[in-house]
N, C-alpha and C. Protein backbone atom coordinates (compact mmCIF):
# COMPACT_ATOMS: atom_id res chain seq x y z
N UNK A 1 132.60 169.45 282.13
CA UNK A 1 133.00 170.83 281.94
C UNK A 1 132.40 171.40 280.65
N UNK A 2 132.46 170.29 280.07
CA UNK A 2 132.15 171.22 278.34
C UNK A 2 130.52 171.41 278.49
N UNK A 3 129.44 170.40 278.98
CA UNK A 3 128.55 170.27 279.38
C UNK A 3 128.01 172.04 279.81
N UNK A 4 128.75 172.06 281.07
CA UNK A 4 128.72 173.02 281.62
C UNK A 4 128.74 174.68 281.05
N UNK A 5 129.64 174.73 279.62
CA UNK A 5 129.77 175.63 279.02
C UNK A 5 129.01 176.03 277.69
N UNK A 6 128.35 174.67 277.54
CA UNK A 6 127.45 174.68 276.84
C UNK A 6 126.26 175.30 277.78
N UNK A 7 125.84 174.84 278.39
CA UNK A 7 124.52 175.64 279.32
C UNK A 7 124.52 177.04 279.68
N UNK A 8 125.48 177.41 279.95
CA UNK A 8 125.96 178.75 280.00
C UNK A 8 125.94 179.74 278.83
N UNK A 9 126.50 178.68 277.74
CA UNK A 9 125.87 179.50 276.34
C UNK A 9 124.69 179.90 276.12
N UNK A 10 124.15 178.52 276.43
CA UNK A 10 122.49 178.36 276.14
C UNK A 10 121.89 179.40 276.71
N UNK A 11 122.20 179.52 277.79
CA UNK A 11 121.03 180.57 278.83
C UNK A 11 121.42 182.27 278.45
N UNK A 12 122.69 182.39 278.19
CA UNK A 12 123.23 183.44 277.58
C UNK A 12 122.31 183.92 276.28
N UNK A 13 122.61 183.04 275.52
CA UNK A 13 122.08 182.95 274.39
C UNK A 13 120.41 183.52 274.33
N UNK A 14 119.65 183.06 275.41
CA UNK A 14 118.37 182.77 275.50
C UNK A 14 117.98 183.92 275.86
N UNK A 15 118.44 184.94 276.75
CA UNK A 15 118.85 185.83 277.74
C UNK A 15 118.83 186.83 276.62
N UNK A 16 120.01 186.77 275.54
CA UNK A 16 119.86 187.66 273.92
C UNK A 16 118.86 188.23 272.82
N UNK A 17 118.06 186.52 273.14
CA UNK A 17 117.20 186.65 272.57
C UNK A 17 115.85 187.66 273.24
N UNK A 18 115.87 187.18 274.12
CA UNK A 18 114.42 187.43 274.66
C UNK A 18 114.62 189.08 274.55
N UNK A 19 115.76 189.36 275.10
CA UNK A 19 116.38 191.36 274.74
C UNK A 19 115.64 191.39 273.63
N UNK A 20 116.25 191.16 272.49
CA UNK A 20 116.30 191.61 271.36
C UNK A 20 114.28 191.68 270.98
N UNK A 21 113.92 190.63 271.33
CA UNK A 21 112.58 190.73 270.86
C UNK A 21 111.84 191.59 271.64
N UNK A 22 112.47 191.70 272.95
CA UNK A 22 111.80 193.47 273.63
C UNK A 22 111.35 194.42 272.81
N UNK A 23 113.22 194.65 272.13
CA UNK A 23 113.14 196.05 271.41
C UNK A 23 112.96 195.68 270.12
N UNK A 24 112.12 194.59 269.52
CA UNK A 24 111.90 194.98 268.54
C UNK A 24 110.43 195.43 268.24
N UNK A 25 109.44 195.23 269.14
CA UNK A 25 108.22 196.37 269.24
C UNK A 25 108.19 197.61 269.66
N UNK A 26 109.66 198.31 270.03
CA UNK A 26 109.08 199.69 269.86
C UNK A 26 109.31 200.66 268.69
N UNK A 27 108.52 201.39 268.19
CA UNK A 27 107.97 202.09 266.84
C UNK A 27 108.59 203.51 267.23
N UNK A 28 109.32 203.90 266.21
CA UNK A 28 109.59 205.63 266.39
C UNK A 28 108.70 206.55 265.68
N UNK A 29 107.90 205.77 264.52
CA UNK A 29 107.26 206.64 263.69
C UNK A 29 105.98 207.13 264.03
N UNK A 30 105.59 208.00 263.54
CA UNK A 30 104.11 208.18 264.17
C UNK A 30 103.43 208.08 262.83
N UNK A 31 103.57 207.94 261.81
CA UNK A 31 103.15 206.94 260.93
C UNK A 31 102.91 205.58 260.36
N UNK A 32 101.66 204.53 260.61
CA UNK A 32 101.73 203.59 260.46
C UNK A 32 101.98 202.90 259.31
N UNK A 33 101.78 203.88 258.06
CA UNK A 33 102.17 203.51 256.72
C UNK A 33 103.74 203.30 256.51
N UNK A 34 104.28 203.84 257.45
CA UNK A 34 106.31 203.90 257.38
C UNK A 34 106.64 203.09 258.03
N UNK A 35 106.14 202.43 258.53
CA UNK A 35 106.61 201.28 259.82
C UNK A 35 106.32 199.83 258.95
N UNK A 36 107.48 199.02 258.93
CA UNK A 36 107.27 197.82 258.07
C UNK A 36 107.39 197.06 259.23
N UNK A 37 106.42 196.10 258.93
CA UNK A 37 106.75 194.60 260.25
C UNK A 37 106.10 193.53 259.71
N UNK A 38 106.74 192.54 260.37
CA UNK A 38 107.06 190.98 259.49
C UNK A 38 106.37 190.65 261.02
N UNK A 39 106.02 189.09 260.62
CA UNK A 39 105.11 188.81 261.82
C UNK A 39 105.90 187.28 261.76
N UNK A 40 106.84 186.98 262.93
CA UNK A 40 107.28 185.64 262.65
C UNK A 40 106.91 184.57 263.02
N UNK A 41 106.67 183.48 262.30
CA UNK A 41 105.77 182.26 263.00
C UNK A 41 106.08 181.47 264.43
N UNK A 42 105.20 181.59 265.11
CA UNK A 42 105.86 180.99 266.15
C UNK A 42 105.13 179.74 266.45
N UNK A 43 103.84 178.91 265.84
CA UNK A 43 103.09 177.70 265.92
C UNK A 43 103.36 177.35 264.92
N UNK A 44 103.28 175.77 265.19
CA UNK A 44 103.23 174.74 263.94
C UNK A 44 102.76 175.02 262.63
N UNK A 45 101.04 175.50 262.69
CA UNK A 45 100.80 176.09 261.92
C UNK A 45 100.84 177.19 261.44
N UNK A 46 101.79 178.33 261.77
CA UNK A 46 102.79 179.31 260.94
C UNK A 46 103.72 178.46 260.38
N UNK A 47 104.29 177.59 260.68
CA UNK A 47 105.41 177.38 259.65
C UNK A 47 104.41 176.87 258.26
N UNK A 48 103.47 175.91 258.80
CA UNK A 48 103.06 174.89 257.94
C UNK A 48 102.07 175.89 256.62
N UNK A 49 102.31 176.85 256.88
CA UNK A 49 101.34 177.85 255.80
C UNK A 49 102.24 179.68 256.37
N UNK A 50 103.07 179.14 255.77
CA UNK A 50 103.58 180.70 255.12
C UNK A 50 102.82 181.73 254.76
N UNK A 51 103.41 182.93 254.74
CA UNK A 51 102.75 184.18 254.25
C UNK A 51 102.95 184.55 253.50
N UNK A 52 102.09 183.90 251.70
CA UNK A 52 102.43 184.35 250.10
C UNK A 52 103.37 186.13 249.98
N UNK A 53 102.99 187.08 251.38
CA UNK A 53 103.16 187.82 250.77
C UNK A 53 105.00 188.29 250.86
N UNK A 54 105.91 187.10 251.80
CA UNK A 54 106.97 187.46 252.20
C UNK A 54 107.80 186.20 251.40
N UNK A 55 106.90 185.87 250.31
CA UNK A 55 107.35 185.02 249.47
C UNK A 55 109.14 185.67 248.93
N UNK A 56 110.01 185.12 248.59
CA UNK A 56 111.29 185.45 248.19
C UNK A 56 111.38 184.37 247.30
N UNK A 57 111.77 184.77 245.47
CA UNK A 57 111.82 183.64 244.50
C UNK A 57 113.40 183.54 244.90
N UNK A 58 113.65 182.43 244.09
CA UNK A 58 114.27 181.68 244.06
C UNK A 58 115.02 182.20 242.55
N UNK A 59 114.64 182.72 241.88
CA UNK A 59 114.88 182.97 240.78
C UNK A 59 114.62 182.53 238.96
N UNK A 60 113.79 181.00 239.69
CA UNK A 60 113.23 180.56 238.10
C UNK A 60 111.62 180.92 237.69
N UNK A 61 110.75 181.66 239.18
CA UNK A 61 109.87 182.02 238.50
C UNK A 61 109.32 183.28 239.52
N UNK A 62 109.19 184.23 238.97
CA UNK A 62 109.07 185.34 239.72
C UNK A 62 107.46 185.67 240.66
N UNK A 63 106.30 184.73 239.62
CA UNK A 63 105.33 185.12 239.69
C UNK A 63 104.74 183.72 240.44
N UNK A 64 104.91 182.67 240.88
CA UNK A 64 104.01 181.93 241.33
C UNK A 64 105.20 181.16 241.74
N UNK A 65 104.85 180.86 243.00
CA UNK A 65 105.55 180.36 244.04
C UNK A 65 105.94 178.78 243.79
N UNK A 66 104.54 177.97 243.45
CA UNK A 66 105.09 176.71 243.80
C UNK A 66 105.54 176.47 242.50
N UNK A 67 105.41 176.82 240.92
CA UNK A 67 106.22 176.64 240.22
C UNK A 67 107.43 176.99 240.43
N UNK A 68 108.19 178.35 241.03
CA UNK A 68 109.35 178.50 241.68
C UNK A 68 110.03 177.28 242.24
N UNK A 69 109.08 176.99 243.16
CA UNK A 69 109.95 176.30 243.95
C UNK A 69 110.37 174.34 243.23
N UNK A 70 108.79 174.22 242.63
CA UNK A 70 109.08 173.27 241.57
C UNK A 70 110.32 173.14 240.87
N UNK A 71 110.31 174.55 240.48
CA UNK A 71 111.56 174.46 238.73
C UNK A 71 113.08 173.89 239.57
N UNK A 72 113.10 174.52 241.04
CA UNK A 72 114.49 174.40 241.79
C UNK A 72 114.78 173.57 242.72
N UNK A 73 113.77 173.00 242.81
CA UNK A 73 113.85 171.55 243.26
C UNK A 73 114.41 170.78 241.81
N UNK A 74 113.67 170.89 240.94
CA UNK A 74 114.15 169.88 239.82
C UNK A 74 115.29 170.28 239.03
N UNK A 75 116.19 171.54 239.25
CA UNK A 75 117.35 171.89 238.49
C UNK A 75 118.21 171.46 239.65
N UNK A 76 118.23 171.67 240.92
CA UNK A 76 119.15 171.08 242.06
C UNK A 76 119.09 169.70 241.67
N UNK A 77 117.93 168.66 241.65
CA UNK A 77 118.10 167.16 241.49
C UNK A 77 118.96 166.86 240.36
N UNK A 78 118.20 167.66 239.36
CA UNK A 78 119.19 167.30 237.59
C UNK A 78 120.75 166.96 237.73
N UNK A 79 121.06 168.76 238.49
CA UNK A 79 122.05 169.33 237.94
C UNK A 79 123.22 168.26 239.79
N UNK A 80 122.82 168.25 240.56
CA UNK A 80 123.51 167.88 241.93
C UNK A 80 123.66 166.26 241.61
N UNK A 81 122.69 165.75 241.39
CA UNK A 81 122.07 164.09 241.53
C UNK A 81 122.50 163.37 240.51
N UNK A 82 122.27 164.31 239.53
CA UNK A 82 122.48 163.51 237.81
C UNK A 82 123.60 163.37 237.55
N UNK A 83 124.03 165.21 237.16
CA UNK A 83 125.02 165.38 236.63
C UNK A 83 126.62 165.05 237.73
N UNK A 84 126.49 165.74 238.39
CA UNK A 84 127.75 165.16 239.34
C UNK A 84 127.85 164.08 240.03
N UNK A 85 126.80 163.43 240.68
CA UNK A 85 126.91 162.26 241.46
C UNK A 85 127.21 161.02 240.22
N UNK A 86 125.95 160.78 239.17
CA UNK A 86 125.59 159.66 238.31
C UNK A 86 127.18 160.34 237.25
N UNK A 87 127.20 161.17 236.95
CA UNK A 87 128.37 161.71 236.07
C UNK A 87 129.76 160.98 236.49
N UNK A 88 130.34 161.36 237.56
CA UNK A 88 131.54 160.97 238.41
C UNK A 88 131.51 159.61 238.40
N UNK A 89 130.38 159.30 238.84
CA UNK A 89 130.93 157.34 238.80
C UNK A 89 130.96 156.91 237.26
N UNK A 90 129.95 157.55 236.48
CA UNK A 90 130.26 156.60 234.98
C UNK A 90 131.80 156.85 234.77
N UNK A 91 132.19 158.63 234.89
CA UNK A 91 133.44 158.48 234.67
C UNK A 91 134.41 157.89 235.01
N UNK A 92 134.14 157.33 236.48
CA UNK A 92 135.22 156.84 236.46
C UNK A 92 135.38 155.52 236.40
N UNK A 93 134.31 154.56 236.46
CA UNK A 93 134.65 153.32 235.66
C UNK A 93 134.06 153.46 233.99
N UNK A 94 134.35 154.22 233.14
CA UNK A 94 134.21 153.95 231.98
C UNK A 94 135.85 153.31 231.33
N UNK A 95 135.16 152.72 230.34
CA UNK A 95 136.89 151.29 229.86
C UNK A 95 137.83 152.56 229.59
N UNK A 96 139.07 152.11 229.35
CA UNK A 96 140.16 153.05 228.40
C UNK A 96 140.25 153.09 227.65
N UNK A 97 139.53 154.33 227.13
CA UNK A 97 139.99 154.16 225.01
C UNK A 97 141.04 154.29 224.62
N UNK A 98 141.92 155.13 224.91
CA UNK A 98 142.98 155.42 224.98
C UNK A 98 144.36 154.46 225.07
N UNK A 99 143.74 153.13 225.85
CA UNK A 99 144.53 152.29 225.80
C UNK A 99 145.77 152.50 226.63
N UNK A 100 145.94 153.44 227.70
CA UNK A 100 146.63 153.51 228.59
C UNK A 100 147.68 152.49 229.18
N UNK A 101 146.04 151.54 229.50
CA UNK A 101 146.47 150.12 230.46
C UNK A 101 147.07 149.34 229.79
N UNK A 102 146.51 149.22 228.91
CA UNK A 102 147.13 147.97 227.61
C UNK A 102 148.98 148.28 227.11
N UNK A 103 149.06 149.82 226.87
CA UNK A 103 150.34 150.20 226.71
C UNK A 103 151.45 149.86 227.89
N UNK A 104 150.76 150.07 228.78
CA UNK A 104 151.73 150.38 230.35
C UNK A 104 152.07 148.46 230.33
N UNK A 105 151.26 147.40 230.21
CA UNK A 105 150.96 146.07 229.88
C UNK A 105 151.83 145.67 229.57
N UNK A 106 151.61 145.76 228.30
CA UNK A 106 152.81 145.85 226.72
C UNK A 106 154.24 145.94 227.28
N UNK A 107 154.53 147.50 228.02
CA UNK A 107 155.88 147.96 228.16
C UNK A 107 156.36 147.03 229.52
N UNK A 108 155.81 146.25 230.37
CA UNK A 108 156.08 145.23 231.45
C UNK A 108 156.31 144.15 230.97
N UNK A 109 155.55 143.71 229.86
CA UNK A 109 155.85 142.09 229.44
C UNK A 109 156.81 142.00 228.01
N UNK A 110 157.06 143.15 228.25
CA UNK A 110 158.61 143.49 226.68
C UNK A 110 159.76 143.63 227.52
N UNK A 111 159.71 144.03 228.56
CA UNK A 111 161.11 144.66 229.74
C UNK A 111 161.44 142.81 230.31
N UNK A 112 160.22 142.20 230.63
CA UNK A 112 160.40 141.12 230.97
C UNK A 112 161.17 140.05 230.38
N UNK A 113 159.98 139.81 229.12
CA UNK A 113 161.09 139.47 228.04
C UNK A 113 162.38 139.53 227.42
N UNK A 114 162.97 140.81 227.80
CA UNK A 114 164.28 141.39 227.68
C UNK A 114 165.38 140.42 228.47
N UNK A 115 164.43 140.91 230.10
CA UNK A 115 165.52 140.56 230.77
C UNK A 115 165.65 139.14 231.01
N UNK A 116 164.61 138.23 230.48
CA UNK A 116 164.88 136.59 230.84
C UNK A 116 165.75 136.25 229.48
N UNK A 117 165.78 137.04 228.32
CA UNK A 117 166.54 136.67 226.93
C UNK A 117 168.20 137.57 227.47
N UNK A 118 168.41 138.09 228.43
CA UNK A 118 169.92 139.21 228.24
C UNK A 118 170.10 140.18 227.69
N UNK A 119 168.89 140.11 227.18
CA UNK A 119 168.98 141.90 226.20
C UNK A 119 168.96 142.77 226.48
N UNK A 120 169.71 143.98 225.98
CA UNK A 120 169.34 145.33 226.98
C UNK A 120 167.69 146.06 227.02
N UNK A 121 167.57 146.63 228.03
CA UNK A 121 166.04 146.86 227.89
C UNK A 121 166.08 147.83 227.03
N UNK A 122 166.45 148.55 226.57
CA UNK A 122 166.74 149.25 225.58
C UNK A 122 168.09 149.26 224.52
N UNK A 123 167.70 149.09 223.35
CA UNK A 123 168.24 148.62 222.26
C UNK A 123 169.17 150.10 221.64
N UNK A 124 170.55 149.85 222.21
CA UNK A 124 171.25 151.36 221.51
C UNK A 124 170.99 151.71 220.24
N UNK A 125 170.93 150.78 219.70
CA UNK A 125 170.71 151.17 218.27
C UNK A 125 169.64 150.49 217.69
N UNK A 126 168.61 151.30 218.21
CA UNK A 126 166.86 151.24 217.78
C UNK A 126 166.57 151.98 216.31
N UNK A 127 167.44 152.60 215.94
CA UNK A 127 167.42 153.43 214.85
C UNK A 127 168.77 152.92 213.96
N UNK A 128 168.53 152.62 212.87
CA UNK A 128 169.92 152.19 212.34
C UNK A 128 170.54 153.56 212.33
N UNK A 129 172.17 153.53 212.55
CA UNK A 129 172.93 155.12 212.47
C UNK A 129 173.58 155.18 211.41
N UNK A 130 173.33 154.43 210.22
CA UNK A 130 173.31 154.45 209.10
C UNK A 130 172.47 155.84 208.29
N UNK A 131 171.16 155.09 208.65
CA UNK A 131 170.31 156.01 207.86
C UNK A 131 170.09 157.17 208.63
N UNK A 132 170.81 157.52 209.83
CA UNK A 132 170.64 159.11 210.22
C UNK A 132 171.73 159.71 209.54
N UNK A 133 171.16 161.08 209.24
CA UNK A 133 171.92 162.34 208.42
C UNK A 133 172.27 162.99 209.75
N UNK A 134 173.85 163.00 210.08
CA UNK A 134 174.09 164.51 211.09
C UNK A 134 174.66 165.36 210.58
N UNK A 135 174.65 166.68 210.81
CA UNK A 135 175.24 167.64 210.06
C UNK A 135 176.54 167.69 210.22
N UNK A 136 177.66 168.38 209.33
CA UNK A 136 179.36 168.15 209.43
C UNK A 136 179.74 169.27 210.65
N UNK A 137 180.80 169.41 210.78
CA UNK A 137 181.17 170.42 212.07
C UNK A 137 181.61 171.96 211.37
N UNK A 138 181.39 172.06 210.17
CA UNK A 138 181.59 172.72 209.21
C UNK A 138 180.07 173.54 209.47
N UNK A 139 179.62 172.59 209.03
CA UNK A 139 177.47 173.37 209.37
C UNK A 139 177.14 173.82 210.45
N UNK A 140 177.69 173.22 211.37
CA UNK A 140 177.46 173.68 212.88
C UNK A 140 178.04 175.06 213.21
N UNK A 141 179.54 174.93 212.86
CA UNK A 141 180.22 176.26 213.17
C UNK A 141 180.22 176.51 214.91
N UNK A 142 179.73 177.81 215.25
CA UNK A 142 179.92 178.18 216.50
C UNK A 142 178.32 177.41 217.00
N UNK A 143 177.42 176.88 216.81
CA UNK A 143 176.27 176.33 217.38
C UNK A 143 176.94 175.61 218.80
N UNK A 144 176.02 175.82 219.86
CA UNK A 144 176.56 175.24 221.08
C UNK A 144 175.96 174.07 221.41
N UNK A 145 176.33 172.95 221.43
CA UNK A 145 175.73 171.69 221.25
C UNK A 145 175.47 171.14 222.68
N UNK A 146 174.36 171.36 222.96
CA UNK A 146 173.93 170.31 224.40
C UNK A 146 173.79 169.00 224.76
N UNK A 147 173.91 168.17 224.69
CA UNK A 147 173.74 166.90 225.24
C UNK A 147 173.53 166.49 227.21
């Protein structure tokens, strides 16, 4: 079926075309200087040798083609190949400076330790409450205290 609807496109399609290139030889002007026409390749050798004069830059060189096309071939490779492809992988196996892994490490084999000794994994009083200053209820006054 799909087969089928594909061919139907196709010939449709084909059917469009061939219209369209009817009407695109007829001329309203009776001036040949006002009438613009592009001549499109239809042999191997049209593609294989372009027409300098329907040249379209690219934007790195206005005046000569194959440097154009040179410069953007080699800013696509740089900038596609180098920078994002070769970029992305260094980044992402480069080591941790940061020490991420080593911390996260650390905080597994201290919890561990905790719990084969009975200790709490956290120590209530990590801070002696000695040496903290809290203010009196006098200082506070109306302050609304969250916890």
């Amino acid at each position: 079926m799909s087969a089928l609807f594909r061919l139907t496109n196709r010939s449709i399609l084909q059917r469009s075309i061939a219209i369209n290139n009817a009407f695109r030889t007829i001329k309203t002007s009776q001036k040949k200087e006002d009438t613009v026409t592009t001549i499109v390749p239809t042999t191997k050798e049209d593609f294989a040798k372009p027409d300098p004069r329907n040249w379209v830059s690219y934007g790195f060189d206005a005046k000569d083609q194959t440097e154009d096309r040179n410069v953007t071939k080699a800013s696509f490779f740089f900038s596609v190949t180098l920078c994002l492809v070769w970029g992305t992988f260094v980044w992402s196996y480069l080591p941790d400076t940061q020490m991420r892994d080593w911390a996260q490490r650390e905080g597994y084999l201290e919890l561990r330790r905790r719990e084969e000794a009975g200790l709490d994994l956290v120590n209530p009083n990590y801070i002696d409450p000695s040496v903290i200053n809290l203010p009196t209820d006098e200082e506070l006054g109306d302050t609304e205290i969250i916890i």
